[in-house]
N, C-alpha and C. Protein backbone atom coordinates (compact mmCIF):
# COMPACT_ATOMS: atom_id res chain seq x y z
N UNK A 1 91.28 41.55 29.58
CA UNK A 1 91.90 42.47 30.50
C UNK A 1 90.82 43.29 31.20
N UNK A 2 91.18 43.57 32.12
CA UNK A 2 90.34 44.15 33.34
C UNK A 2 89.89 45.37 32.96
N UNK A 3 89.22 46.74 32.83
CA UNK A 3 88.74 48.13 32.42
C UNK A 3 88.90 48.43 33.50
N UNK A 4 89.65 49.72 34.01
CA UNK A 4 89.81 51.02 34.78
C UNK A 4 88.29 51.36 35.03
N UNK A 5 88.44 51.29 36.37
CA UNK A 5 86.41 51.78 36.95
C UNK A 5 86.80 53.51 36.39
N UNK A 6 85.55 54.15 36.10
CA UNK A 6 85.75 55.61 36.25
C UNK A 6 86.01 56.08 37.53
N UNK A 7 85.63 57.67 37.49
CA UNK A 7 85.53 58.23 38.92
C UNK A 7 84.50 58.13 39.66
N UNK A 8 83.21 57.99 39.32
CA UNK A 8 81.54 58.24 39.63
C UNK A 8 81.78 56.42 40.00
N UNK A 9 82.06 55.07 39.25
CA UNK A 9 82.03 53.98 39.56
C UNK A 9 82.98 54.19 40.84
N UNK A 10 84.02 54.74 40.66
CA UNK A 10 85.18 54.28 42.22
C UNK A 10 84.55 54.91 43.29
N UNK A 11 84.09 55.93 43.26
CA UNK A 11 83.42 56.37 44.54
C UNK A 11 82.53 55.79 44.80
N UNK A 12 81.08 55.32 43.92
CA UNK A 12 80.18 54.32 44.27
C UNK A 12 80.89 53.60 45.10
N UNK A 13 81.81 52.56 44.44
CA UNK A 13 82.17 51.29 44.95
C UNK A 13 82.73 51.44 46.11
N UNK A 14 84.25 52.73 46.74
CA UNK A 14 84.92 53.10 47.99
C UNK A 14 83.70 53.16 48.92
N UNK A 15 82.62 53.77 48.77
CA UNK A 15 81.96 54.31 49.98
C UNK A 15 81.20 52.86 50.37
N UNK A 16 81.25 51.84 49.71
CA UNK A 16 80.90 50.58 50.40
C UNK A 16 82.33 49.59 51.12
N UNK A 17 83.59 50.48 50.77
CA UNK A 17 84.61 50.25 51.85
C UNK A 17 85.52 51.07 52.21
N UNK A 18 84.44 51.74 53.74
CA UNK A 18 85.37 52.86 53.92
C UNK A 18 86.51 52.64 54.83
N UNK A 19 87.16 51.28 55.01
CA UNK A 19 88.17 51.45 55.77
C UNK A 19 89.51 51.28 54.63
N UNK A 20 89.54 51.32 53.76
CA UNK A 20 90.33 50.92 52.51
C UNK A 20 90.48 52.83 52.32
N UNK A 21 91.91 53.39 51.78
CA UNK A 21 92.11 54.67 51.65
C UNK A 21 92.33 54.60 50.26
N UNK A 22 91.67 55.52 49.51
CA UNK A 22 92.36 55.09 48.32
C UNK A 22 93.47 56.70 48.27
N UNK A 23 94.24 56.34 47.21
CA UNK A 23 95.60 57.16 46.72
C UNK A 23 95.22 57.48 45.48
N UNK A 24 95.12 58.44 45.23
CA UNK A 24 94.33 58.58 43.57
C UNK A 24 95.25 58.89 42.95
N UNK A 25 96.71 59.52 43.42
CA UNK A 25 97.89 59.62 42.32
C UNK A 25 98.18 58.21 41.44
N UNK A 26 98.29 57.05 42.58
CA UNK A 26 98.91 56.25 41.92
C UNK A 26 98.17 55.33 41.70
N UNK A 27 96.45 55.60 41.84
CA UNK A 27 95.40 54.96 41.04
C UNK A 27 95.49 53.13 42.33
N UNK A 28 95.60 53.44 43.74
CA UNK A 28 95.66 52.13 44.48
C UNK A 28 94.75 52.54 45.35
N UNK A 29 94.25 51.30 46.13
CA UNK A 29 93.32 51.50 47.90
C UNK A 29 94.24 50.60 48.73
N UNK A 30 94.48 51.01 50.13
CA UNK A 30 95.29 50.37 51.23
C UNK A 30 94.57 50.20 52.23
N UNK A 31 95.03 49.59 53.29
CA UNK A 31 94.40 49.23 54.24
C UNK A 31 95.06 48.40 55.28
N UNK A 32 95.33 48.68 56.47
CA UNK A 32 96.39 48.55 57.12
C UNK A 32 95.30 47.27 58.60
N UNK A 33 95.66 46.40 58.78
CA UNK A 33 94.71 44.93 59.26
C UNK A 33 95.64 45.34 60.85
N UNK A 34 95.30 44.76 61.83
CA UNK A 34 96.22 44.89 63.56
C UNK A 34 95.44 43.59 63.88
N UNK A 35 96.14 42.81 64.48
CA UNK A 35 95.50 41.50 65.17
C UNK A 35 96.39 40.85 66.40
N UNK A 36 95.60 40.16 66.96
CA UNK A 36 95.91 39.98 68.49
C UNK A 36 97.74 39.60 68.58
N UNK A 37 98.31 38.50 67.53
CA UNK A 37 100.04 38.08 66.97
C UNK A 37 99.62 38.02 65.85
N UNK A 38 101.30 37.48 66.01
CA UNK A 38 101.58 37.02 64.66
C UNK A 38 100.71 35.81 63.93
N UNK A 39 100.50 34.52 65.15
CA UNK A 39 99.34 34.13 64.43
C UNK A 39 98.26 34.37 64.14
N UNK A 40 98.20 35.07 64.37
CA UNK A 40 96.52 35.22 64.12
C UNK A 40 96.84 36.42 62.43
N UNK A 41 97.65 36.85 62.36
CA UNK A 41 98.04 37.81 61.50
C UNK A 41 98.40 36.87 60.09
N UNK A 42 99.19 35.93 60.33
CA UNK A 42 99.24 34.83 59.59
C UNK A 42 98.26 34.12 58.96
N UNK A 43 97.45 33.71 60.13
CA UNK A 43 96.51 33.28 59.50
C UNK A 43 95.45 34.14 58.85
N UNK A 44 95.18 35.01 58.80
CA UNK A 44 94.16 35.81 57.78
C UNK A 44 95.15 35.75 56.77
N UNK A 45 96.86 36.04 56.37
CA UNK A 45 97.41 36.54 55.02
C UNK A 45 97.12 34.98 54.56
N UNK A 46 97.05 33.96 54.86
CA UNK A 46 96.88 32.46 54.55
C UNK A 46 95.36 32.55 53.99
N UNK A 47 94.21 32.61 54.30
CA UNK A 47 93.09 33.23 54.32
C UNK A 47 93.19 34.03 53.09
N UNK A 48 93.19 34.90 52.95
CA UNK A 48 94.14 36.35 51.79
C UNK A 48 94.03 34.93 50.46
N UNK A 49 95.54 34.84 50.97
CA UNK A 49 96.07 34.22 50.05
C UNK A 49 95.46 33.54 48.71
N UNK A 50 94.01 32.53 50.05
CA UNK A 50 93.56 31.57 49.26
C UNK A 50 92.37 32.33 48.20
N UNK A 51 91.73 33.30 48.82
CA UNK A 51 91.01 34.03 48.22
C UNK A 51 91.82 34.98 47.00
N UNK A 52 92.76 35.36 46.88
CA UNK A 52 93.04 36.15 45.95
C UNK A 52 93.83 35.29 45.05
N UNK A 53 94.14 33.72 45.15
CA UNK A 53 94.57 32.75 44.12
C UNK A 53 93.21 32.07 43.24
N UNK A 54 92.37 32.54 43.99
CA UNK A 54 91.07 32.17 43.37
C UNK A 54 90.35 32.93 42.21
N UNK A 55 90.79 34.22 42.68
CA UNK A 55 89.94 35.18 41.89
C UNK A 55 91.45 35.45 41.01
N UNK A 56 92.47 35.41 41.03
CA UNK A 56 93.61 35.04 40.39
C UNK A 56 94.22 37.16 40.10
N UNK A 57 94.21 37.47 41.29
CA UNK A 57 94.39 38.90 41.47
C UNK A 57 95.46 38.86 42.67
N UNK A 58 96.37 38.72 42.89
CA UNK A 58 97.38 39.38 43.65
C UNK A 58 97.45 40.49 44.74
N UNK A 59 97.52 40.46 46.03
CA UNK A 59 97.70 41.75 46.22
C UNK A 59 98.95 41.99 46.66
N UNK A 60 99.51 43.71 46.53
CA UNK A 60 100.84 43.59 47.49
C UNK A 60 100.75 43.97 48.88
N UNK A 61 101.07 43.05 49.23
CA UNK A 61 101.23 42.81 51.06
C UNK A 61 102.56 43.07 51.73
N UNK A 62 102.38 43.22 53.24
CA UNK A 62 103.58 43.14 54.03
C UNK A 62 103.42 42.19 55.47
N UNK A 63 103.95 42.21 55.96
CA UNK A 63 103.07 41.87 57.54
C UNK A 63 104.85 42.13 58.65
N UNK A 64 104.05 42.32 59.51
CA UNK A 64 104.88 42.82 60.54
C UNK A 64 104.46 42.71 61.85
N UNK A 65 104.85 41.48 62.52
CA UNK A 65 104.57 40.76 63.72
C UNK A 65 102.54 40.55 63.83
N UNK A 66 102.10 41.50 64.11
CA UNK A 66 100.68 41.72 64.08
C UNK A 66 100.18 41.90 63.35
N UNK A 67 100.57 42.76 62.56
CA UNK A 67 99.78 43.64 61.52
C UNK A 67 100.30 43.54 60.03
N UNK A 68 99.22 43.66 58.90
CA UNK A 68 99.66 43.22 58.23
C UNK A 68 98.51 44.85 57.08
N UNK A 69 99.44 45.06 56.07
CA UNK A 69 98.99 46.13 55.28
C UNK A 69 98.96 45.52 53.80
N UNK A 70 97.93 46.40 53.09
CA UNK A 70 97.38 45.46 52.31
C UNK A 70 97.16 46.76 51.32
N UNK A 71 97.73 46.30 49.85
CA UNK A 71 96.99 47.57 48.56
C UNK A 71 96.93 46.90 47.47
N UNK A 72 96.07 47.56 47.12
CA UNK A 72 95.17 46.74 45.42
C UNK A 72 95.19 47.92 44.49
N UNK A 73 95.66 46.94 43.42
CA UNK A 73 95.77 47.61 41.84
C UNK A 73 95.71 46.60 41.04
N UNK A 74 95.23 47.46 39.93
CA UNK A 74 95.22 45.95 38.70
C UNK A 74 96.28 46.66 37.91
N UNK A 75 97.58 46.26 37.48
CA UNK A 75 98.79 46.53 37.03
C UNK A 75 98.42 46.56 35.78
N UNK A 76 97.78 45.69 35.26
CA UNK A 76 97.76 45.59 33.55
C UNK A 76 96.97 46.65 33.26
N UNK A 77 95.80 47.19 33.72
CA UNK A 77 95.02 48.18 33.74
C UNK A 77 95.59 49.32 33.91
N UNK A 78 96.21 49.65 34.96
CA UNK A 78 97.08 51.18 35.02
C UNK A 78 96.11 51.75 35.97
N UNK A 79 95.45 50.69 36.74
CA UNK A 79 94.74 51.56 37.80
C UNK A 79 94.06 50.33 39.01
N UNK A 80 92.85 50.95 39.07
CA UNK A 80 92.21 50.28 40.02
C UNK A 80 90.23 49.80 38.85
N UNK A 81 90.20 48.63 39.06
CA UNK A 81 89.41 47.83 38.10
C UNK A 81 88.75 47.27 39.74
N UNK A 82 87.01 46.52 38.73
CA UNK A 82 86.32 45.43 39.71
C UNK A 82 87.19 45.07 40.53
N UNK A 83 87.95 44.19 39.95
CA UNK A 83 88.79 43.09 40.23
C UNK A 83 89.13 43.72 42.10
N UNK A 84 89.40 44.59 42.09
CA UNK A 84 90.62 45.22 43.48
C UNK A 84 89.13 45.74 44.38
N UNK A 85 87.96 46.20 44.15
CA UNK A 85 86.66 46.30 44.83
C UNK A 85 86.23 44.96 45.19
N UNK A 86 86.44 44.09 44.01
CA UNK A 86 85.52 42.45 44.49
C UNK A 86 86.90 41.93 45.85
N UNK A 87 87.93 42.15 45.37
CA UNK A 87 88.92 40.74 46.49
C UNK A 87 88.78 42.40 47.76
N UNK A 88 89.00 43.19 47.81
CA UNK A 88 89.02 44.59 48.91
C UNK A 88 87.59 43.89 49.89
N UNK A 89 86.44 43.98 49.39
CA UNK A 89 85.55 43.94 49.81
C UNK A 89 85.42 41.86 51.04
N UNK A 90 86.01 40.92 49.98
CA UNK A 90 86.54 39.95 50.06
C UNK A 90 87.06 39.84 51.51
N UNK A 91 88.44 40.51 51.38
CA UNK A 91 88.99 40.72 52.42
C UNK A 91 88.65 41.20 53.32
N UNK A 92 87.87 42.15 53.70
CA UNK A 92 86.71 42.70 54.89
C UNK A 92 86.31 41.68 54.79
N UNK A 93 85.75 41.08 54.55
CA UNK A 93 84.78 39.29 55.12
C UNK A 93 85.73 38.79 56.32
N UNK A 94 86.94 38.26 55.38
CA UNK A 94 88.05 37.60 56.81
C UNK A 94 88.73 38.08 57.30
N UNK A 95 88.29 39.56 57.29
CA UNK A 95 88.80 40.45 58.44
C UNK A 95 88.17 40.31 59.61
N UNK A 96 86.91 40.05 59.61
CA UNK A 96 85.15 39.89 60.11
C UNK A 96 85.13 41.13 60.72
């Protein structure tokens, strides 16, 4: 099972993605994606997809014509772990 980053590790790690907000009540980071349609919106959650079946981490998503919003938690943990910094950071890649 995954370990809860501290506070001194989560800030390290956020300030290398500052477009991700984190929520510290409920221990998540979000991040809200805008793209030209729907395809193109599609295709990054396809993209997403394949990357976060890999690293075998989930995220919860939405998408809505263009845009598509995005938050990471590791559930079994009760917070936010590596795991949600490595696929966060991930996802900025095929965001480009």
């Amino acid at each position: 099972m995954a370990t809860k980053l501290a506070t001194d590790e989560l800030d390290k790690a956020l300030a290398a993605l500052p477009l991700w907000q984190l929520d510290a009540a409920r221990q998540k980071i979000h991040r809200e994606f805008k793209f030209s349609g729907f395809s193109a919106a599609f295709g990054f959650m396809t993209r997403v997809a394949l990357a976060a079946q890999a690293a075998d981490h989930h995220p919860d998503w939405s998408n809505s014509y263009n845009k598509v919003s995005i938050t990471l938690s590791t559930h079994d943990a009760g917070g936010l772990t590596a795991k949600d910094i490595t696929l966060a950071a991930a996802i900025d890649k095929l965001a480009g």
